[in-house]
PDB file of N, CA and C in Angstrom:
ATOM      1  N   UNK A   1       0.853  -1.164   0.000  1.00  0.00           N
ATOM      2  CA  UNK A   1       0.000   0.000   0.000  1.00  0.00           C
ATOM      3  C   UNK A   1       0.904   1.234   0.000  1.00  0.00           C
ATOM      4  N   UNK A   2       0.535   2.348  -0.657  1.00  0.00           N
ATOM      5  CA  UNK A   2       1.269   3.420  -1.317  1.00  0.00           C
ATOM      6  C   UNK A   2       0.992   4.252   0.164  1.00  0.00           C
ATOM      7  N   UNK A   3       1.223   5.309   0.065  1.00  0.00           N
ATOM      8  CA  UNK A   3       0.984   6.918   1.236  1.00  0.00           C
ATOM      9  C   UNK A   3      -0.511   7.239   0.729  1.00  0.00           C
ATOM     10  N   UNK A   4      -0.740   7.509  -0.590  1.00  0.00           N
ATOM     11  CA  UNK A   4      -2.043   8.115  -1.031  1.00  0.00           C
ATOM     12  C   UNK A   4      -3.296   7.022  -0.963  1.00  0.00           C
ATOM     13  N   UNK A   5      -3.074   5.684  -0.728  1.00  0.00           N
ATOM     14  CA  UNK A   5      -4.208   4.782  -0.535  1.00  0.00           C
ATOM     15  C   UNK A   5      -3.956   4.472   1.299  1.00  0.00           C
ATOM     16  N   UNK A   6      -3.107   4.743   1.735  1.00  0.00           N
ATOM     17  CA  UNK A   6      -2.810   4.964   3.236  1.00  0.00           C
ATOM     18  C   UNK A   6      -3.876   6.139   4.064  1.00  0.00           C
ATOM     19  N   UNK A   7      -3.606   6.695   3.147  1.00  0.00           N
ATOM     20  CA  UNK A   7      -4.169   8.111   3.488  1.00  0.00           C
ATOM     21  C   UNK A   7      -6.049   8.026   3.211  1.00  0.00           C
ATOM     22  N   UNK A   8      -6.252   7.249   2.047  1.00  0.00           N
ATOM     23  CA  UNK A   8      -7.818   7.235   1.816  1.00  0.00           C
ATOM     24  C   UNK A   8      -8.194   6.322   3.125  1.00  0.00           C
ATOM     25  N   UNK A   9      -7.458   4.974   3.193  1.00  0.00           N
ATOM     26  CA  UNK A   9      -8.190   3.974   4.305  1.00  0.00           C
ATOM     27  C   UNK A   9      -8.092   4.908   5.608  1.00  0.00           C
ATOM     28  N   UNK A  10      -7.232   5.527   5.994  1.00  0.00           N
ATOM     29  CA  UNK A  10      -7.369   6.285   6.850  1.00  0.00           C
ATOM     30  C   UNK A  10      -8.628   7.270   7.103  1.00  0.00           C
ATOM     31  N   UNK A  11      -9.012   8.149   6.227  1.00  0.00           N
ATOM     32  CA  UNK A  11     -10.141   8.771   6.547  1.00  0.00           C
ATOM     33  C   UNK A  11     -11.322   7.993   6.069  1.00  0.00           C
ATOM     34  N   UNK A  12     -11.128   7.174   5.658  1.00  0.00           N
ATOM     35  CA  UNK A  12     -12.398   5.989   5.447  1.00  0.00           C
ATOM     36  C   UNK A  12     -12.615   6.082   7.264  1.00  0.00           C
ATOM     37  N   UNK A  13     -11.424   5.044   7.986  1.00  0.00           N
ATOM     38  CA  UNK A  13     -11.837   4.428   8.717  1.00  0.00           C
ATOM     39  C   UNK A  13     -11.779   4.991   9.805  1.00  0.00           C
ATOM     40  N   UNK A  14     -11.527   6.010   9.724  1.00  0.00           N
ATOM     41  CA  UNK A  14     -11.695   7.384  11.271  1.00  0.00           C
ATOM     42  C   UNK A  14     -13.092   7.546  11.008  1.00  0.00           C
ATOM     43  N   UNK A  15     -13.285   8.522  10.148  1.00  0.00           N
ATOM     44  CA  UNK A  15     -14.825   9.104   9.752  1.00  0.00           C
ATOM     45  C   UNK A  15     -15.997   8.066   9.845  1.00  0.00           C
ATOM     46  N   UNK A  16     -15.785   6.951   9.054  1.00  0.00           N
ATOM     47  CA  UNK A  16     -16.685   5.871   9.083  1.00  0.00           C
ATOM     48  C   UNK A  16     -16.612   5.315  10.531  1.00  0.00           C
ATOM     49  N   UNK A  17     -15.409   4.890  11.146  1.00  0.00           N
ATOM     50  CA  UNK A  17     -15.563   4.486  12.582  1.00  0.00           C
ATOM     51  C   UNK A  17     -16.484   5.544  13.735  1.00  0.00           C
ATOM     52  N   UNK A  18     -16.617   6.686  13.045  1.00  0.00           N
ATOM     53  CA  UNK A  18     -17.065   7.327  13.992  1.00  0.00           C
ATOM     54  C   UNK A  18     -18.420   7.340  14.032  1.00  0.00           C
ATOM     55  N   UNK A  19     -18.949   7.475  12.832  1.00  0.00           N
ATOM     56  CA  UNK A  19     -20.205   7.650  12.172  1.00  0.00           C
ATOM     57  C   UNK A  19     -21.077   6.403  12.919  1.00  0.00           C
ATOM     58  N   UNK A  20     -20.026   5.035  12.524  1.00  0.00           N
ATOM     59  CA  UNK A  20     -20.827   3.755  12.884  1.00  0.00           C
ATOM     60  C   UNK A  20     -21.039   3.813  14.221  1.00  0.00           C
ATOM     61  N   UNK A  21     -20.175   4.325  15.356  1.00  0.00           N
ATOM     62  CA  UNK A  21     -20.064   4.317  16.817  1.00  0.00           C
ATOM     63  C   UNK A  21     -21.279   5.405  17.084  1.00  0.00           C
ATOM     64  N   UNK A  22     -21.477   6.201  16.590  1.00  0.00           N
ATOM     65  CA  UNK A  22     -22.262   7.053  16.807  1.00  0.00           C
ATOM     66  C   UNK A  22     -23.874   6.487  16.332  1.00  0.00           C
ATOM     67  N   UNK A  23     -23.851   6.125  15.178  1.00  0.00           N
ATOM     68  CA  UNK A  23     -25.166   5.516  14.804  1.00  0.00           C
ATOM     69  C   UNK A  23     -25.547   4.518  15.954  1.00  0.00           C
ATOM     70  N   UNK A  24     -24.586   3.287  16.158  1.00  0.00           N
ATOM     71  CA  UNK A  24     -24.781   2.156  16.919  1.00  0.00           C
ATOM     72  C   UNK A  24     -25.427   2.884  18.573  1.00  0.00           C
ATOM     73  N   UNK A  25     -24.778   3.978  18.932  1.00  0.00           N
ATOM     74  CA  UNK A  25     -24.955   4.310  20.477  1.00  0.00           C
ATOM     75  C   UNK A  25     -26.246   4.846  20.394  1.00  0.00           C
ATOM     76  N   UNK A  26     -26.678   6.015  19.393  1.00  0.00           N
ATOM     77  CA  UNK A  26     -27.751   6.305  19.581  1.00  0.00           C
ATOM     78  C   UNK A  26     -29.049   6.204  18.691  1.00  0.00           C
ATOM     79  N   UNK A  27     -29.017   5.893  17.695  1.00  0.00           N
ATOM     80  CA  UNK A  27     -30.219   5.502  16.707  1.00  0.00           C
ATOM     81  C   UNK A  27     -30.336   3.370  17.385  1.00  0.00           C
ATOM     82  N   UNK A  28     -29.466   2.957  17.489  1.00  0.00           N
ATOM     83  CA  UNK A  28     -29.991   1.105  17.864  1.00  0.00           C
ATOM     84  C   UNK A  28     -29.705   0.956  19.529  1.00  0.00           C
ATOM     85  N   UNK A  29     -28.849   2.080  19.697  1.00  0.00           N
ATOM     86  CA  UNK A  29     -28.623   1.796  21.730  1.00  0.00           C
ATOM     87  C   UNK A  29     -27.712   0.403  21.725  1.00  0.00           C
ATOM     88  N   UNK A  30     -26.840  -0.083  20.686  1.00  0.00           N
ATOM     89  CA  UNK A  30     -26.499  -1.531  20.281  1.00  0.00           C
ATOM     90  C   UNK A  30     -24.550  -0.886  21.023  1.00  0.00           C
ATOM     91  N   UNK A  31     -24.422  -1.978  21.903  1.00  0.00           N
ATOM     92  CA  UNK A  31     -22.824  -1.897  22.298  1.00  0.00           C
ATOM     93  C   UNK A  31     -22.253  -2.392  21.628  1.00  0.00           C
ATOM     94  N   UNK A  32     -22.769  -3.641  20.882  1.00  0.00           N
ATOM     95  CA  UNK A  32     -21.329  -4.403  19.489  1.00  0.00           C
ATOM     96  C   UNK A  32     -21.084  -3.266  18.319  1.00  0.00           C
ATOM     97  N   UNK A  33     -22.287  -2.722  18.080  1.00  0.00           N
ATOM     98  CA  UNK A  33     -22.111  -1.684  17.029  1.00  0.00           C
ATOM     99  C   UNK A  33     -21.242  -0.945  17.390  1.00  0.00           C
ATOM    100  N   UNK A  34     -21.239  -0.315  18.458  1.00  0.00           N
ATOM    101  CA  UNK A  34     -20.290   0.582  19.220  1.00  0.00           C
ATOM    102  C   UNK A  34     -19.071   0.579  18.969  1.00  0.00           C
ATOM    103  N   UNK A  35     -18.516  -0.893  19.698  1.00  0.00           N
ATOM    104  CA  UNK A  35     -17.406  -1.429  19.454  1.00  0.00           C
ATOM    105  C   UNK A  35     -16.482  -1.482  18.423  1.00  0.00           C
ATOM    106  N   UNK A  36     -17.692  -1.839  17.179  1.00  0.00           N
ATOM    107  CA  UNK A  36     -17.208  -2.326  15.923  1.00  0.00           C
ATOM    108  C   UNK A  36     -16.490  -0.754  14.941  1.00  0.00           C
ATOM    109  N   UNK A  37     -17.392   0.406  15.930  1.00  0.00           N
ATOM    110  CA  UNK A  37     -16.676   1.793  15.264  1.00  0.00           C
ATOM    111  C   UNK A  37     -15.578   2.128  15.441  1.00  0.00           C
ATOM    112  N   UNK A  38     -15.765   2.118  17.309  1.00  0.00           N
ATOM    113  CA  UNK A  38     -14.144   1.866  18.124  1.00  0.00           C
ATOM    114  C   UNK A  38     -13.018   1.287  17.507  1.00  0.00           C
ATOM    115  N   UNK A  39     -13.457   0.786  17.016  1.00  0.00           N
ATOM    116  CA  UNK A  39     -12.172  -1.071  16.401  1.00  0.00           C
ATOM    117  C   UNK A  39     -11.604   0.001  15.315  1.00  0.00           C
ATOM    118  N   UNK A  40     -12.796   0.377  14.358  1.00  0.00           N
ATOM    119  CA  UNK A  40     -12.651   1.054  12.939  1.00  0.00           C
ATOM    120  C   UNK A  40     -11.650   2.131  13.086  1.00  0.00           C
ATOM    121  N   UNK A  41     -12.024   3.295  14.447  1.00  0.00           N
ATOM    122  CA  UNK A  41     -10.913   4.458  14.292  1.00  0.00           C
ATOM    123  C   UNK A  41      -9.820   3.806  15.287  1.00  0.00           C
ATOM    124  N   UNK A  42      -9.517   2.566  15.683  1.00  0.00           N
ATOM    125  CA  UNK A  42      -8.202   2.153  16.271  1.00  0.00           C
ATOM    126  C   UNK A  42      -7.120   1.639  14.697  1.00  0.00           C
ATOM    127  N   UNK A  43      -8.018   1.230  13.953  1.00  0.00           N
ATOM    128  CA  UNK A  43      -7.389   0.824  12.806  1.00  0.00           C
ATOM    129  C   UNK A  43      -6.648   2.215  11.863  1.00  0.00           C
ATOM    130  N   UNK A  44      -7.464   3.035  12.198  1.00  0.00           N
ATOM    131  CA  UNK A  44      -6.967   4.424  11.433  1.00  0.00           C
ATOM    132  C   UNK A  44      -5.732   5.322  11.812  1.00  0.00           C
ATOM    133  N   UNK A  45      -5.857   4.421  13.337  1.00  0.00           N
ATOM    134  CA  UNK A  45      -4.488   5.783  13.922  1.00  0.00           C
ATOM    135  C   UNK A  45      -3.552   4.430  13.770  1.00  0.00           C
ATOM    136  N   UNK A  46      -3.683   2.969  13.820  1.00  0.00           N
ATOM    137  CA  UNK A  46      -2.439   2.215  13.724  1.00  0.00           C
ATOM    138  C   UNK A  46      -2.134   2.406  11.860  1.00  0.00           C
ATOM    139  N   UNK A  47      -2.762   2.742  10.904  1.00  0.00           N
ATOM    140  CA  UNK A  47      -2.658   3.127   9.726  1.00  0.00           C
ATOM    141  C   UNK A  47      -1.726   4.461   9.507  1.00  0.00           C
ATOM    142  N   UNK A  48      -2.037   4.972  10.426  1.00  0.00           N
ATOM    143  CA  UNK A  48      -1.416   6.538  10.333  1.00  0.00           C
ATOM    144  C   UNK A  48      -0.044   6.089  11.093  1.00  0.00           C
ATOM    145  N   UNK A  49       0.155   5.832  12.022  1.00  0.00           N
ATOM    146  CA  UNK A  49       1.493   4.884  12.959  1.00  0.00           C
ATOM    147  C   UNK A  49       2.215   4.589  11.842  1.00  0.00           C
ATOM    148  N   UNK A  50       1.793   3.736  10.749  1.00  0.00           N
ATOM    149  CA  UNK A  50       2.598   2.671  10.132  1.00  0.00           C
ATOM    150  C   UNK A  50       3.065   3.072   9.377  1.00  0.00           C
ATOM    151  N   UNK A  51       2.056   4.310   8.370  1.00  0.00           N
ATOM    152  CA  UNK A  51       2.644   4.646   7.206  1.00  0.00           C
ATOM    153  C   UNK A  51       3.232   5.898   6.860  1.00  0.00           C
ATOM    154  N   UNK A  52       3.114   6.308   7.670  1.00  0.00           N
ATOM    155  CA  UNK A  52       3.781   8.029   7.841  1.00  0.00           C
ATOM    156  C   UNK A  52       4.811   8.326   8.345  1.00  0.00           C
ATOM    157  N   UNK A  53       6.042   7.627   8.185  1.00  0.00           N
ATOM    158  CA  UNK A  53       7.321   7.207   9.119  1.00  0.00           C
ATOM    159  C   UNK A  53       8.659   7.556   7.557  1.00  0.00           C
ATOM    160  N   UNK A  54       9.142   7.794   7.464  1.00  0.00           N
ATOM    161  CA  UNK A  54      10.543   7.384   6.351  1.00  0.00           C
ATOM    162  C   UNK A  54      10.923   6.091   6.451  1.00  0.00           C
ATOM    163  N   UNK A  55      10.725   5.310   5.445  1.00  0.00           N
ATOM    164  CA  UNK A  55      10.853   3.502   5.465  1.00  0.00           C
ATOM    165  C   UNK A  55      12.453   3.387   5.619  1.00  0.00           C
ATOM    166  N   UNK A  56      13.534   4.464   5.859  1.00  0.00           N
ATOM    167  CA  UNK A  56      14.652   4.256   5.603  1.00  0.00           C
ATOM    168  C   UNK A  56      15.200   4.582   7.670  1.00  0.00           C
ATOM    169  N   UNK A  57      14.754   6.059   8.175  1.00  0.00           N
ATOM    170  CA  UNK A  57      15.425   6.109   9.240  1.00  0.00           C
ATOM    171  C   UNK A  57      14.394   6.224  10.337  1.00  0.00           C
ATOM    172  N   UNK A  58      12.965   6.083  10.146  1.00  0.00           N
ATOM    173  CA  UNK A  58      11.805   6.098  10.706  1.00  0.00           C
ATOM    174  C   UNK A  58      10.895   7.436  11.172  1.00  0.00           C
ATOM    175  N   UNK A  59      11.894   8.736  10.739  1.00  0.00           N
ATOM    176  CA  UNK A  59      11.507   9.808  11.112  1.00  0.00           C
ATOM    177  C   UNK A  59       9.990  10.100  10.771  1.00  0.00           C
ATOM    178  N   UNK A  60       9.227  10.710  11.146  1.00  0.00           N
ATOM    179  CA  UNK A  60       7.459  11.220  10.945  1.00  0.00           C
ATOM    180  C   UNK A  60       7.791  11.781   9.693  1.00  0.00           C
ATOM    181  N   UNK A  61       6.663  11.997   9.155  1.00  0.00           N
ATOM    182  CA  UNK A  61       6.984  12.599   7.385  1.00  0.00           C
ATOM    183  C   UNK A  61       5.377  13.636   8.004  1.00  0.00           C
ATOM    184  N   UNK A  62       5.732  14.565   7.256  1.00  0.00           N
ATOM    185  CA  UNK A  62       4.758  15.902   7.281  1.00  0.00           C
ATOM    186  C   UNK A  62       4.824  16.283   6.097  1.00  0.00           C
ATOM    187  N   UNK A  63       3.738  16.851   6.067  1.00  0.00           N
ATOM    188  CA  UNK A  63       3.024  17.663   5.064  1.00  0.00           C
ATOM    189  C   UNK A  63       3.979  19.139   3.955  1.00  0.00           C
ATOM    190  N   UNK A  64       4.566  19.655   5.353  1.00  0.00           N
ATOM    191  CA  UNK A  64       5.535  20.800   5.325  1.00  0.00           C
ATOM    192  C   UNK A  64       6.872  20.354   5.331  1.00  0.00           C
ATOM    193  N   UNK A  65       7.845  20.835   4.740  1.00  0.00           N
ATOM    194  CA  UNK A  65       9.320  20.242   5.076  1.00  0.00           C
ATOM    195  C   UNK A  65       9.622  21.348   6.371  1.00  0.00           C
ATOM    196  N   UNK A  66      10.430  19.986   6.820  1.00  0.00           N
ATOM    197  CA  UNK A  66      11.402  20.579   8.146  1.00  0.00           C
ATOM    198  C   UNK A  66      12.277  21.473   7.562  1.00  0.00           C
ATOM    199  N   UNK A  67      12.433  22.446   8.946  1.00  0.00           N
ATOM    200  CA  UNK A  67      13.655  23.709   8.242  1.00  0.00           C
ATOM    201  C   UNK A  67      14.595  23.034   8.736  1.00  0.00           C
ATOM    202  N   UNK A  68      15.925  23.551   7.691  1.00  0.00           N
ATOM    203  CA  UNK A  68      16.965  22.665   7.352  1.00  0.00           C
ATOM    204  C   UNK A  68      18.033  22.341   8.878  1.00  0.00           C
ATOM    205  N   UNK A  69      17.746  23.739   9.693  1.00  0.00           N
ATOM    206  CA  UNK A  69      18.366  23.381  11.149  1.00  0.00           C
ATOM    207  C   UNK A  69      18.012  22.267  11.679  1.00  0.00           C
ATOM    208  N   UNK A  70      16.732  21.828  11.745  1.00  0.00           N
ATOM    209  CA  UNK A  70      15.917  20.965  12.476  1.00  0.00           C
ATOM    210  C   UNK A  70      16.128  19.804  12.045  1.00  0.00           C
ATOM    211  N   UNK A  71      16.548  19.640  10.845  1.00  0.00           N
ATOM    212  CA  UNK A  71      16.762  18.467   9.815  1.00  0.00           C
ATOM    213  C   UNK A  71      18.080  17.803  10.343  1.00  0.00           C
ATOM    214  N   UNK A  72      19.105  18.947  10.134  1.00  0.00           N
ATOM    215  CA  UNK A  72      20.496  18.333  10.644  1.00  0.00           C
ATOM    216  C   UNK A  72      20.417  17.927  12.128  1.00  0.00           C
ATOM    217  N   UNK A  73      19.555  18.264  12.611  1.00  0.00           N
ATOM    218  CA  UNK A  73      19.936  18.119  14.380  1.00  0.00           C
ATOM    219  C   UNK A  73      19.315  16.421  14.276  1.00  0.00           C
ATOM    220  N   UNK A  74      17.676  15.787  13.561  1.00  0.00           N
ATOM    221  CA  UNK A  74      17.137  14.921  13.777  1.00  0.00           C
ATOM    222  C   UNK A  74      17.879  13.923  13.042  1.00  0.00           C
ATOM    223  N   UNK A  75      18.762  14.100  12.226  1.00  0.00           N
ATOM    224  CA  UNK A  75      19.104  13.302  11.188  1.00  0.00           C
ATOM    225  C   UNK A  75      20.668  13.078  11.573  1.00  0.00           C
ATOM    226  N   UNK A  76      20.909  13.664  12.417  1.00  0.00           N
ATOM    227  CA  UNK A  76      22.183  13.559  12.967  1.00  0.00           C
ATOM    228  C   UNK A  76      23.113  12.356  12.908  1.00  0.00           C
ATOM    229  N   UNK A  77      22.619  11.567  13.612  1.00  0.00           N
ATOM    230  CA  UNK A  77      23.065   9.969  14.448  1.00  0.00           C
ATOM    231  C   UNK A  77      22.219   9.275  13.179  1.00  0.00           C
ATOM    232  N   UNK A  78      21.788   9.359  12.583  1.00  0.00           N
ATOM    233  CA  UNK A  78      20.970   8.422  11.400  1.00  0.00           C
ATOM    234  C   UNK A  78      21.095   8.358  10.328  1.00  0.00           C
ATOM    235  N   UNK A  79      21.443   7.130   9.661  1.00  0.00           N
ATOM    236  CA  UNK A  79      22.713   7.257   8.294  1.00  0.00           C
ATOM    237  C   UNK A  79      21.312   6.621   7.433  1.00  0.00           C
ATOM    238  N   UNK A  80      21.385   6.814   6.288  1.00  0.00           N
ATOM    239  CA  UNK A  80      20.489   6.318   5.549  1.00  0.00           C
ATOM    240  C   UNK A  80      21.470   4.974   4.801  1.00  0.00           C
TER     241      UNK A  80
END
């Protein structure tokens, strides 16, 4: 799985986990439903954990680049 299909299952399964947890609690009053949303946005932040890392020195990857001070200080001790 790529970053950009990382990124769709991700707000699939936040948004949808929430939606379902929310439907289940108050339109059926149902606790498995509940659960089953819970489960959904636990899957979204271990999605976001997994794939948003540099596959080479593990650093977080953002949106914005790091300024270049910040770069040399994190990248220091970490050889690619």
């Amino acid at each position: 799985m790529d970053y950009k299909a990382a990124r769709i299952w991700q707000n699939v399964l936040l948004f949808g986990g929430a939606a379902v947890s929310a439907i289940g609690v108050w339109a059926f009053d149902s606790m498995p439903i509940m659960l089953v949303g819970l489960g959904m946005m636990i899957f979204s932040i271990i999605a976001w954990w997994r794939y948003y890392r540099c596959p080479k020195c593990g650093a977080w990857l953002a949106s914005t680049p790091e300024p270049e001070q910040k770069k040399k200080i994190q990248h220091k001790k970490k050889k690619h």
